[in-house]
N, C-alpha and C. Protein backbone atom coordinates (compact mmCIF):
# COMPACT_ATOMS: atom_id res chain seq x y z
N UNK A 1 8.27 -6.07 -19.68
CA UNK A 1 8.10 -6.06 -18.23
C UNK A 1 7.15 -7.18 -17.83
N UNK A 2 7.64 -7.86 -16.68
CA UNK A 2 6.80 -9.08 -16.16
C UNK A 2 5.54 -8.48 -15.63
N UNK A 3 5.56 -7.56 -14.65
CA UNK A 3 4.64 -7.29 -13.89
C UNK A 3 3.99 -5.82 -14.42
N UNK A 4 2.89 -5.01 -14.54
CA UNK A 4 2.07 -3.82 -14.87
C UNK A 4 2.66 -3.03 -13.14
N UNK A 5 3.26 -2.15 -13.36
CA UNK A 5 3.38 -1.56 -12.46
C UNK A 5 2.10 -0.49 -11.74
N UNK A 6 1.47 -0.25 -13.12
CA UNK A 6 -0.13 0.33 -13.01
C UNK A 6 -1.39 -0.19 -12.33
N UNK A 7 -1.51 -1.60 -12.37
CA UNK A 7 -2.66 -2.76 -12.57
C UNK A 7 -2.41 -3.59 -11.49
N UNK A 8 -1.07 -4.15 -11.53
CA UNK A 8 -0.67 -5.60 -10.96
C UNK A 8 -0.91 -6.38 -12.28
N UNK A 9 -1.16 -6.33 -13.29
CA UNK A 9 -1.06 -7.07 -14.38
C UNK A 9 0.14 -7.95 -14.34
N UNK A 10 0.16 -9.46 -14.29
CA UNK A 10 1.73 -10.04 -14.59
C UNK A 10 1.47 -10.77 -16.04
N UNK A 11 2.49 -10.30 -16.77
CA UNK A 11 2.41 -10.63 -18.33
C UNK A 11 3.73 -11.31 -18.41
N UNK A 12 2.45 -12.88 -19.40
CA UNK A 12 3.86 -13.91 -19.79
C UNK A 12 4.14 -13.57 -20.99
N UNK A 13 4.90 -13.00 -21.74
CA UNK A 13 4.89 -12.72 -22.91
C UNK A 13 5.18 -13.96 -24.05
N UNK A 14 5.81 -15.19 -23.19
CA UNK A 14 6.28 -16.46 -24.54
C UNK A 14 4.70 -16.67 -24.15
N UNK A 15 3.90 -16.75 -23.83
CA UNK A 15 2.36 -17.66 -23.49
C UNK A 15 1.39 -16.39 -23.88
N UNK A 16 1.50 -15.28 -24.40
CA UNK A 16 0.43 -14.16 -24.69
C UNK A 16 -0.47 -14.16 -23.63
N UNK A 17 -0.18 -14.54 -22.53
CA UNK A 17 -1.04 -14.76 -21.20
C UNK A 17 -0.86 -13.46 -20.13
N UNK A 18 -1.98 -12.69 -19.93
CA UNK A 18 -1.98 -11.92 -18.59
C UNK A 18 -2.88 -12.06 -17.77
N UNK A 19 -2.10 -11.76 -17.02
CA UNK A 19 -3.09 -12.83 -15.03
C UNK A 19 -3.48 -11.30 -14.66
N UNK A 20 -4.50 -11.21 -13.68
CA UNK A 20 -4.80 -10.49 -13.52
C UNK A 20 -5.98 -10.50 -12.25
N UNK A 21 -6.40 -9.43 -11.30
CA UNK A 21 -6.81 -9.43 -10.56
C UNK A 21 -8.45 -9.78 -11.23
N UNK A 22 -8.78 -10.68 -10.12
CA UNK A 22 -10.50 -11.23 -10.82
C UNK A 22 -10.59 -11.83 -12.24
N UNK A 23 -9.53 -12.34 -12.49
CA UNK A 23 -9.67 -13.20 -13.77
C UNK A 23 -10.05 -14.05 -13.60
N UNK A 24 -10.97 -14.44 -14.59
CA UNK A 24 -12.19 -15.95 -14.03
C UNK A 24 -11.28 -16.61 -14.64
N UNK A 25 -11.71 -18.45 -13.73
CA UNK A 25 -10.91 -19.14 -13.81
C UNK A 25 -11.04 -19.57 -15.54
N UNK A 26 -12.19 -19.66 -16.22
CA UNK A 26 -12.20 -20.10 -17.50
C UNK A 26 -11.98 -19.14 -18.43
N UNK A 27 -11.35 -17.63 -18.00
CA UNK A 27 -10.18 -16.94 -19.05
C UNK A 27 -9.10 -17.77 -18.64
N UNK A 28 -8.75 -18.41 -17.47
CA UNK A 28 -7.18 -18.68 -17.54
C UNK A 28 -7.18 -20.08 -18.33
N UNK A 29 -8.46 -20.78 -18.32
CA UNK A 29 -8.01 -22.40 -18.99
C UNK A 29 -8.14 -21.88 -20.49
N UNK A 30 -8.45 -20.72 -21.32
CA UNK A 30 -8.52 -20.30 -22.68
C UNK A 30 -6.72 -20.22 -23.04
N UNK A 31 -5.75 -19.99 -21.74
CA UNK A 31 -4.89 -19.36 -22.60
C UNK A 31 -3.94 -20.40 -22.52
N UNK A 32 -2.63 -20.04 -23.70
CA UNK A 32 -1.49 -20.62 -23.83
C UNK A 32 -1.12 -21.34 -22.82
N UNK A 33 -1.36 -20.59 -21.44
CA UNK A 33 0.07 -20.58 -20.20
C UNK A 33 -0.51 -22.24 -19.91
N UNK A 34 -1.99 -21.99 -19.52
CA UNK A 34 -2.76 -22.67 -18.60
C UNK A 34 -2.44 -23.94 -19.16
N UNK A 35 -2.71 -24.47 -21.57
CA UNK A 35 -2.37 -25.56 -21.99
C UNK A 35 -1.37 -26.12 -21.56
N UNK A 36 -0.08 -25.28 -21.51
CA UNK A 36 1.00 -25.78 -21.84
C UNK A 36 1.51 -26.18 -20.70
N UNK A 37 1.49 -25.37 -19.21
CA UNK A 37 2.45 -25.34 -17.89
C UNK A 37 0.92 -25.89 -17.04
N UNK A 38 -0.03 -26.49 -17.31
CA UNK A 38 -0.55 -26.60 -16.01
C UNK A 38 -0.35 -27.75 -15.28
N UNK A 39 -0.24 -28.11 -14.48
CA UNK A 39 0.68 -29.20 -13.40
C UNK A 39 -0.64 -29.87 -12.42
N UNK A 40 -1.18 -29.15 -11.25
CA UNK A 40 -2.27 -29.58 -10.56
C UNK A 40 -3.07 -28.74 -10.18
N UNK A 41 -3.72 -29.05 -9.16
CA UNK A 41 -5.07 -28.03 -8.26
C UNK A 41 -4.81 -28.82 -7.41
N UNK A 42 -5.25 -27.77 -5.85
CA UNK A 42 -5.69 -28.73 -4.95
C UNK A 42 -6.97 -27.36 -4.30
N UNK A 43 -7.91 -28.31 -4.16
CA UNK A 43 -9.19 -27.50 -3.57
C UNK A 43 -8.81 -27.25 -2.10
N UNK A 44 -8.80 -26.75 -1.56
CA UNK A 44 -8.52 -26.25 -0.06
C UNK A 44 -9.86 -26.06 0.49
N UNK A 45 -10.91 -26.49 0.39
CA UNK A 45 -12.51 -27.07 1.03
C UNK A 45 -12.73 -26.00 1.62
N UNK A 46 -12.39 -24.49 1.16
CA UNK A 46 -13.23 -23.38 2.09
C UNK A 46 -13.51 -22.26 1.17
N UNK A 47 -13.68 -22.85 -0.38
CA UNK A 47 -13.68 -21.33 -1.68
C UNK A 47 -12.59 -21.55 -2.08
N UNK A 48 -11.42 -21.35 -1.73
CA UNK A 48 -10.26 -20.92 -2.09
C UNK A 48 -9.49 -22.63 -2.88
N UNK A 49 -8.98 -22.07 -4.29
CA UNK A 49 -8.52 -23.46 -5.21
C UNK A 49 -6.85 -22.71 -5.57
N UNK A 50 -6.09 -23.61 -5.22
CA UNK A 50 -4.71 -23.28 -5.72
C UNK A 50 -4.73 -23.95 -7.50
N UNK A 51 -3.79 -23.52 -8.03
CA UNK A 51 -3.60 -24.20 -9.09
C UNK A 51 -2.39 -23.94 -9.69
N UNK A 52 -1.19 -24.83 -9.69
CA UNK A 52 0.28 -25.57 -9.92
C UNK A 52 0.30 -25.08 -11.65
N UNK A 53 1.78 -24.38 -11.60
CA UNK A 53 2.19 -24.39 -12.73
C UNK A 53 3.59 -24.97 -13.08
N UNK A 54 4.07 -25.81 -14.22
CA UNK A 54 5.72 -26.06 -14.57
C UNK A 54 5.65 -25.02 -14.56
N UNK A 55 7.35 -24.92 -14.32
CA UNK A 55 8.38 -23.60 -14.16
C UNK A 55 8.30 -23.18 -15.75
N UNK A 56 8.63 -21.56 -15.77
CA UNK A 56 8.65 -21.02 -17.00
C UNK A 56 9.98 -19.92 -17.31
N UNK A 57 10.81 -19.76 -18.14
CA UNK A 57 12.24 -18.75 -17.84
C UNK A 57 11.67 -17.71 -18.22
N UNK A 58 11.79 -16.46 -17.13
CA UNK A 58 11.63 -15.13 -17.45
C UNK A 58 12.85 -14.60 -17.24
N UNK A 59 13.55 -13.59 -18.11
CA UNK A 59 14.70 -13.03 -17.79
C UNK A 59 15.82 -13.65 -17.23
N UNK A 60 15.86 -14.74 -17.36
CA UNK A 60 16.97 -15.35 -17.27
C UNK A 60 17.03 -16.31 -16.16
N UNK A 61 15.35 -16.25 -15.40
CA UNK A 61 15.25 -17.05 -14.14
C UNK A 61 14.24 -17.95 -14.87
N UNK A 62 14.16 -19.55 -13.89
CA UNK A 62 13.07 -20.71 -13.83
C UNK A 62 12.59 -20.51 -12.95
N UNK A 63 10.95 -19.70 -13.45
CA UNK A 63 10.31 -19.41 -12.25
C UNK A 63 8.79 -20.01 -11.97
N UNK A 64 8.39 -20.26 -11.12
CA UNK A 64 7.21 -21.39 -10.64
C UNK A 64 6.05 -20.97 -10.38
N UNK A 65 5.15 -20.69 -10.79
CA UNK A 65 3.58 -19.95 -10.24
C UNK A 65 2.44 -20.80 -9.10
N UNK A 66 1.96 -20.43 -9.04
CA UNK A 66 0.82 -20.85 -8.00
C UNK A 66 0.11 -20.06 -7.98
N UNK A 67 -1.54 -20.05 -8.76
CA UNK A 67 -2.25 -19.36 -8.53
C UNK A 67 -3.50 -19.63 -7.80
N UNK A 68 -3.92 -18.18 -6.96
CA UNK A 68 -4.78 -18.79 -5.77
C UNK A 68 -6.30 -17.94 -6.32
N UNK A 69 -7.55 -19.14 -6.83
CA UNK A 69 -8.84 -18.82 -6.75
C UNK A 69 -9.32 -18.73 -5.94
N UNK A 70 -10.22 -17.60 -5.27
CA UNK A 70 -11.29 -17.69 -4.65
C UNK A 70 -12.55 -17.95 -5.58
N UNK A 71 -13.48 -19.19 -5.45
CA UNK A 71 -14.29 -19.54 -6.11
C UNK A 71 -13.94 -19.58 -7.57
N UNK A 72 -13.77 -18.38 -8.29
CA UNK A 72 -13.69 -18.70 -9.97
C UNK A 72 -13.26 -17.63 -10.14
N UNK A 73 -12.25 -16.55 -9.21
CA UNK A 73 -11.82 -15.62 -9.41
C UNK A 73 -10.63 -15.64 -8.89
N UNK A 74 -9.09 -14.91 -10.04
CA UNK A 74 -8.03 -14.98 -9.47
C UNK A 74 -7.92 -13.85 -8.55
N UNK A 75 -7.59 -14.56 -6.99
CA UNK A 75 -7.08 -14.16 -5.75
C UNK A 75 -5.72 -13.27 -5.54
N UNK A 76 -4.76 -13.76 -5.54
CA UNK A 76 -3.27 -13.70 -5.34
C UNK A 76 -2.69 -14.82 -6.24
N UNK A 77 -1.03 -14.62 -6.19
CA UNK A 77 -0.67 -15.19 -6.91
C UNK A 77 0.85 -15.35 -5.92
N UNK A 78 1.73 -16.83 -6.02
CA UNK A 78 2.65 -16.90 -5.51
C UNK A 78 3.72 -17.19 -6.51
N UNK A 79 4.76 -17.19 -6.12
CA UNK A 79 6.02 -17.47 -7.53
C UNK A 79 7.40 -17.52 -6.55
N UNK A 80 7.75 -18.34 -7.36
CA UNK A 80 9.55 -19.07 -6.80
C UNK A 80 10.17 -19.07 -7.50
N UNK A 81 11.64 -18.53 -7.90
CA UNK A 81 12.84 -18.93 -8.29
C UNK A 81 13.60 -20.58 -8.21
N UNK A 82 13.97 -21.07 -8.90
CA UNK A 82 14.47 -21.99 -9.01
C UNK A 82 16.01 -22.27 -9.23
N UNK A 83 17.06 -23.05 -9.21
CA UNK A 83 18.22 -23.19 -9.20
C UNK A 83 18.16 -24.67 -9.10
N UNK A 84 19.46 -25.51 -9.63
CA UNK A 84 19.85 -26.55 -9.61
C UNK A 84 20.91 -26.55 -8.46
N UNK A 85 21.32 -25.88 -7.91
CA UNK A 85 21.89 -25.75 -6.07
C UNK A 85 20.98 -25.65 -5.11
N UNK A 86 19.05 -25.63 -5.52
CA UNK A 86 18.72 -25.45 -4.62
C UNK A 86 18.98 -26.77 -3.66
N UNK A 87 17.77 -26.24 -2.24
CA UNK A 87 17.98 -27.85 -2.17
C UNK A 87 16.70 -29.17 -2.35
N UNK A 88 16.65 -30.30 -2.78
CA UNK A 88 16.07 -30.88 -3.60
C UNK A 88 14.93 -31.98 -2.57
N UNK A 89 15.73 -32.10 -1.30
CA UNK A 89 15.40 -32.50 -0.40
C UNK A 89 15.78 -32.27 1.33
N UNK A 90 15.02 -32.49 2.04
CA UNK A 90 15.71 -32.25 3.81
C UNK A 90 16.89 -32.35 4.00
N UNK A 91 17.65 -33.69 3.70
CA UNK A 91 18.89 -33.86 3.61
C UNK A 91 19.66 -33.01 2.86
N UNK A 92 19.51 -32.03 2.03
CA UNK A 92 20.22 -30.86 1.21
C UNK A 92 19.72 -29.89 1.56
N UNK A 93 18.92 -29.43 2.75
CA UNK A 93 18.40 -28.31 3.04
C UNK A 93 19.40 -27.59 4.22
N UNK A 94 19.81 -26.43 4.05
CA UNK A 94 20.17 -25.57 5.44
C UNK A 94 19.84 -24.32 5.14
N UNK A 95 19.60 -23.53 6.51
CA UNK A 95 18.76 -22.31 6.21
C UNK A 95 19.71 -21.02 5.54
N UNK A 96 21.31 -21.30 5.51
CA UNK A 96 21.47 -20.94 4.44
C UNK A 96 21.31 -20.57 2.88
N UNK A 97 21.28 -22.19 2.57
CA UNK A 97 20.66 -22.64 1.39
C UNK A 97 19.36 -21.63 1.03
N UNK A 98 18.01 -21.50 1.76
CA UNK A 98 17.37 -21.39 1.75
C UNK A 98 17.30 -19.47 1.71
N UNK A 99 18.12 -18.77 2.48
CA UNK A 99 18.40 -17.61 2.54
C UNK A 99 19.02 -17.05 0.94
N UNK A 100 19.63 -18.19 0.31
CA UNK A 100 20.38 -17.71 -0.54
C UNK A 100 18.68 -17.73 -1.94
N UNK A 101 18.06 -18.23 -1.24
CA UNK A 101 16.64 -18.53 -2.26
C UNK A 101 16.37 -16.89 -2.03
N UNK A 102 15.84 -16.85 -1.10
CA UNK A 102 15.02 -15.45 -0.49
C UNK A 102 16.17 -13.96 -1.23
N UNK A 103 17.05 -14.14 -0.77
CA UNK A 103 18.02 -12.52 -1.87
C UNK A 103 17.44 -13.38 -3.31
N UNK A 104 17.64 -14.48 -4.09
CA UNK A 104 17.79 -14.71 -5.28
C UNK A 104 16.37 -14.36 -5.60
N UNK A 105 14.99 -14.24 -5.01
CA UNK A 105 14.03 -13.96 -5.43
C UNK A 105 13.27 -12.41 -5.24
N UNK A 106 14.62 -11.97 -4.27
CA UNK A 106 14.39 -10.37 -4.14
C UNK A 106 15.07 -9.74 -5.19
N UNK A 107 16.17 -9.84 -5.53
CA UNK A 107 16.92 -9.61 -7.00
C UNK A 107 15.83 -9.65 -8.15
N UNK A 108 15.52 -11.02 -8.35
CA UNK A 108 14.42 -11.10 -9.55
C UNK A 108 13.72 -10.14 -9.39
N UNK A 109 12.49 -9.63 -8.62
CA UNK A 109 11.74 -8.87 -8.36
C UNK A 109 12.42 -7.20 -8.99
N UNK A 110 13.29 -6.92 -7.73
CA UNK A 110 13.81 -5.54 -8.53
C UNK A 110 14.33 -5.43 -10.06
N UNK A 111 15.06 -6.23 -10.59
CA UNK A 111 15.15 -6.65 -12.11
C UNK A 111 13.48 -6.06 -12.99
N UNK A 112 12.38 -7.17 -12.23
CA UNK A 112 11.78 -7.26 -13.59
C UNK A 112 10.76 -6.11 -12.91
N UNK A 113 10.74 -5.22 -11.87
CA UNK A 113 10.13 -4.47 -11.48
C UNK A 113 10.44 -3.22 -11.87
N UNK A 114 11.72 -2.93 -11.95
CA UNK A 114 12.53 -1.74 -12.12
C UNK A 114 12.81 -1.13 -11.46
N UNK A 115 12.43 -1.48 -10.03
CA UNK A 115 12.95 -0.71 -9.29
C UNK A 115 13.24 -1.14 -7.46
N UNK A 116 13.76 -0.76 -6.35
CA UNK A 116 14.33 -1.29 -5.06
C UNK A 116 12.69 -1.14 -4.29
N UNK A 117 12.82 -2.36 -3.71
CA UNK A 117 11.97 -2.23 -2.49
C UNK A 117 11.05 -1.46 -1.76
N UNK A 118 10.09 -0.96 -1.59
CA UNK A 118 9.28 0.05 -0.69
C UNK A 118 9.99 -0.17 0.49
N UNK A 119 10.01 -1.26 1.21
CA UNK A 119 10.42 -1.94 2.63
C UNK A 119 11.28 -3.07 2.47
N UNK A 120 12.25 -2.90 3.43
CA UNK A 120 12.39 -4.42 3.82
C UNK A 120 12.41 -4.21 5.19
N UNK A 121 12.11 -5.59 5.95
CA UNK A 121 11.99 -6.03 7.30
C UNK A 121 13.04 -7.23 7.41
N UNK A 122 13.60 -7.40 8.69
CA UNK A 122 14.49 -8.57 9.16
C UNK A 122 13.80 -8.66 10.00
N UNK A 123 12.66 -8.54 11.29
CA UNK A 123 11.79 -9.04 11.74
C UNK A 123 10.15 -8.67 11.66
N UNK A 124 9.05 -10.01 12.05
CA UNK A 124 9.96 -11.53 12.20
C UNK A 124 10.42 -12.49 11.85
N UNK A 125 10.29 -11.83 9.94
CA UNK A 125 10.68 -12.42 9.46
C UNK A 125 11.41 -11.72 8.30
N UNK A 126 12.53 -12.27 7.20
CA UNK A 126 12.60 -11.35 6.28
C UNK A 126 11.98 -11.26 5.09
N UNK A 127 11.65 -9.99 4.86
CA UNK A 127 10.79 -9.80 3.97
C UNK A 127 11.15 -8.43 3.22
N UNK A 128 11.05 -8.20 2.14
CA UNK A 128 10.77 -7.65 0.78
C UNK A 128 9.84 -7.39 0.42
N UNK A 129 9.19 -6.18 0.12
CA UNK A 129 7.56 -5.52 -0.15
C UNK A 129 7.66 -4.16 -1.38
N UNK A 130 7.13 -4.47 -2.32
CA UNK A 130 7.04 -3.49 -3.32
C UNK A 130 5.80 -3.08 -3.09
N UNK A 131 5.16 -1.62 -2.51
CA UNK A 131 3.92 -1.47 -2.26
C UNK A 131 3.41 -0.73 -3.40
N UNK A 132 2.33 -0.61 -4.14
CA UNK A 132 1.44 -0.07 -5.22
C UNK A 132 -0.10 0.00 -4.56
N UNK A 133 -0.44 1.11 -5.44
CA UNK A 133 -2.04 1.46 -5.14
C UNK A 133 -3.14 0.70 -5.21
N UNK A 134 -2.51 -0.07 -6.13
CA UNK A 134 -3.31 -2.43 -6.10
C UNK A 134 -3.36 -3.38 -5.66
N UNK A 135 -2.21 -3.21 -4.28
CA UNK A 135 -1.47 -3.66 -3.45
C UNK A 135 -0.04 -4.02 -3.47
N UNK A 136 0.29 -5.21 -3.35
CA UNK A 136 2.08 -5.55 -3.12
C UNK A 136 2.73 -6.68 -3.80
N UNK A 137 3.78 -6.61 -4.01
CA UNK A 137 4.03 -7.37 -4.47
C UNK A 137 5.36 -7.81 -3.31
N UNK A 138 5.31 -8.93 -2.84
CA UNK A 138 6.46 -9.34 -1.82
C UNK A 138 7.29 -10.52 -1.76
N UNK A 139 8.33 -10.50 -1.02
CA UNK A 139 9.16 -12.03 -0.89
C UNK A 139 9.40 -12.40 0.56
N UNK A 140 9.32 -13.13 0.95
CA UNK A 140 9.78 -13.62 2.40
C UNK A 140 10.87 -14.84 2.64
N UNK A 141 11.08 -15.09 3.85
CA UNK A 141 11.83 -16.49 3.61
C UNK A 141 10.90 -16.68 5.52
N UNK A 142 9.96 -17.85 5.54
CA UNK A 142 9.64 -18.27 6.57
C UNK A 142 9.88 -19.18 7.25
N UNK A 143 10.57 -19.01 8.09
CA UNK A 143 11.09 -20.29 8.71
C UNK A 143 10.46 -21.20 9.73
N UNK A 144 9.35 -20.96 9.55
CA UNK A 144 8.15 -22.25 10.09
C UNK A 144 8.12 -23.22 9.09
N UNK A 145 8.01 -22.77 7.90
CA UNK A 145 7.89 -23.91 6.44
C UNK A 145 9.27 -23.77 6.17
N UNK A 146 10.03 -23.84 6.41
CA UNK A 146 11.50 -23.55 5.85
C UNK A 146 11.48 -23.14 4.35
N UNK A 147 11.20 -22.40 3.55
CA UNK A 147 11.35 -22.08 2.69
C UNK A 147 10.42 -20.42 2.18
N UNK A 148 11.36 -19.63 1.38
CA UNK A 148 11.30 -19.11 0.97
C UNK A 148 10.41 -18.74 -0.47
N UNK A 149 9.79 -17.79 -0.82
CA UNK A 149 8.66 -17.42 -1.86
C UNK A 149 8.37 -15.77 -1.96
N UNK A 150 7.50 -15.64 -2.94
CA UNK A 150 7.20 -14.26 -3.84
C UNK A 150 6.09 -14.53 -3.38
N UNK A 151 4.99 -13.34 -3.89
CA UNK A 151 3.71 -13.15 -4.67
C UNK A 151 3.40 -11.96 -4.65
N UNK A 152 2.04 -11.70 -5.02
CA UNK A 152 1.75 -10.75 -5.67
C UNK A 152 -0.10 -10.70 -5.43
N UNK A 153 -0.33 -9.57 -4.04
CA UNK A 153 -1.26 -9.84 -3.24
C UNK A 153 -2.69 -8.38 -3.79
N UNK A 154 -3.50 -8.41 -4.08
CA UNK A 154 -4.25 -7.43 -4.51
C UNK A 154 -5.11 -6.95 -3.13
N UNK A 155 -5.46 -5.69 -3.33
CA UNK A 155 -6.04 -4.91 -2.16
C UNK A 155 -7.41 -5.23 -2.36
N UNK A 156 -7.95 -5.85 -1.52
CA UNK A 156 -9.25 -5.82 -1.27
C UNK A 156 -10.85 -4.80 -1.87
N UNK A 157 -11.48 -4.78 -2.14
CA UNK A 157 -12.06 -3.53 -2.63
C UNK A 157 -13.08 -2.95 -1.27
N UNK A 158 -13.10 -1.89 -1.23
CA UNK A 158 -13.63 -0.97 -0.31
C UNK A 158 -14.93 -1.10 -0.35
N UNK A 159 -15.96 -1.50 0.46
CA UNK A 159 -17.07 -1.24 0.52
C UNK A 159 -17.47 -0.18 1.23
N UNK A 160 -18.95 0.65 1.14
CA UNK A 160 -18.97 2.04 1.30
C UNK A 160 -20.03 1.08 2.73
């Protein structure tokens, strides 16, 4: 299983790598995933550091990470499906195209989740939400950025 249905744990199993809520950033540069797939960063000048992964095949998909630090702790996490029909540029883009991203990354999800949706919404946008006691795991397709995406968002902790 990709994802801890318990935790929010997402486990790469070819990389012995599990992401995880508040994982400091220097457990993630210790592991496999981080040597092998890491691509870029970009600091976003307010705490918060993205950091780019190459695509990796889980279950039969090429799928893309993006993980989001706050300071030195993993935040959320985003992830995309990939295809060689996607489209590659503007000129190959229609919001078809792009719709056909958003089911192809709601599929993945129930696959490696095991199971259908908590929610879906068609407005105002569409969206896909697996809700857990750790928070969610979701897909959208937004059509301000024209494109479609996953992630996998942790609940805040409660202060008394």
């Amino acid at each position: 299983m990709l994802v801890n249905n318990e935790n929010g744990t997402l486990e790469l199993k070819d990389f012995g790598t599990q992401l995880y809520k508040e994982m400091l950033l220097d457990q993630l540069k210790q592991t496999d995933f981080y040597k092998e797939r890491y691509h870029n960063m970009w600091d976003v000048k307010t705490g918060y550091f993205w950091y780019y992964f190459k695509e990796v095949e889980i279950e039969g998909y090429e799928l893309s990470l993006s993980l989001c630090f706050l300071e030195d702790q993993l935040h959320s996490i985003h992830m995309n499906t990939w295809e060689n029909t996607d489209a590659k540029d503007w000129n190959e883009w229609t919001e078809e195209k792009e719709m056909q991203v958003f089911y192809r990354n709601n599929k993945f999800l129930t696959l490696v989740l095991g199971m259908p949706p908590t929610r879906k919404k068609k407005t105002p946008y569409p969206t896909c939400t697996f809700i857990f006691p750790w928070g969610s795991i979701w897909s959208v397709y937004d059509p301000r950025s024209a494109s479609s995406f996953m992630g996998i968002s942790y609940e805040e902790k409660k202060s008394n």
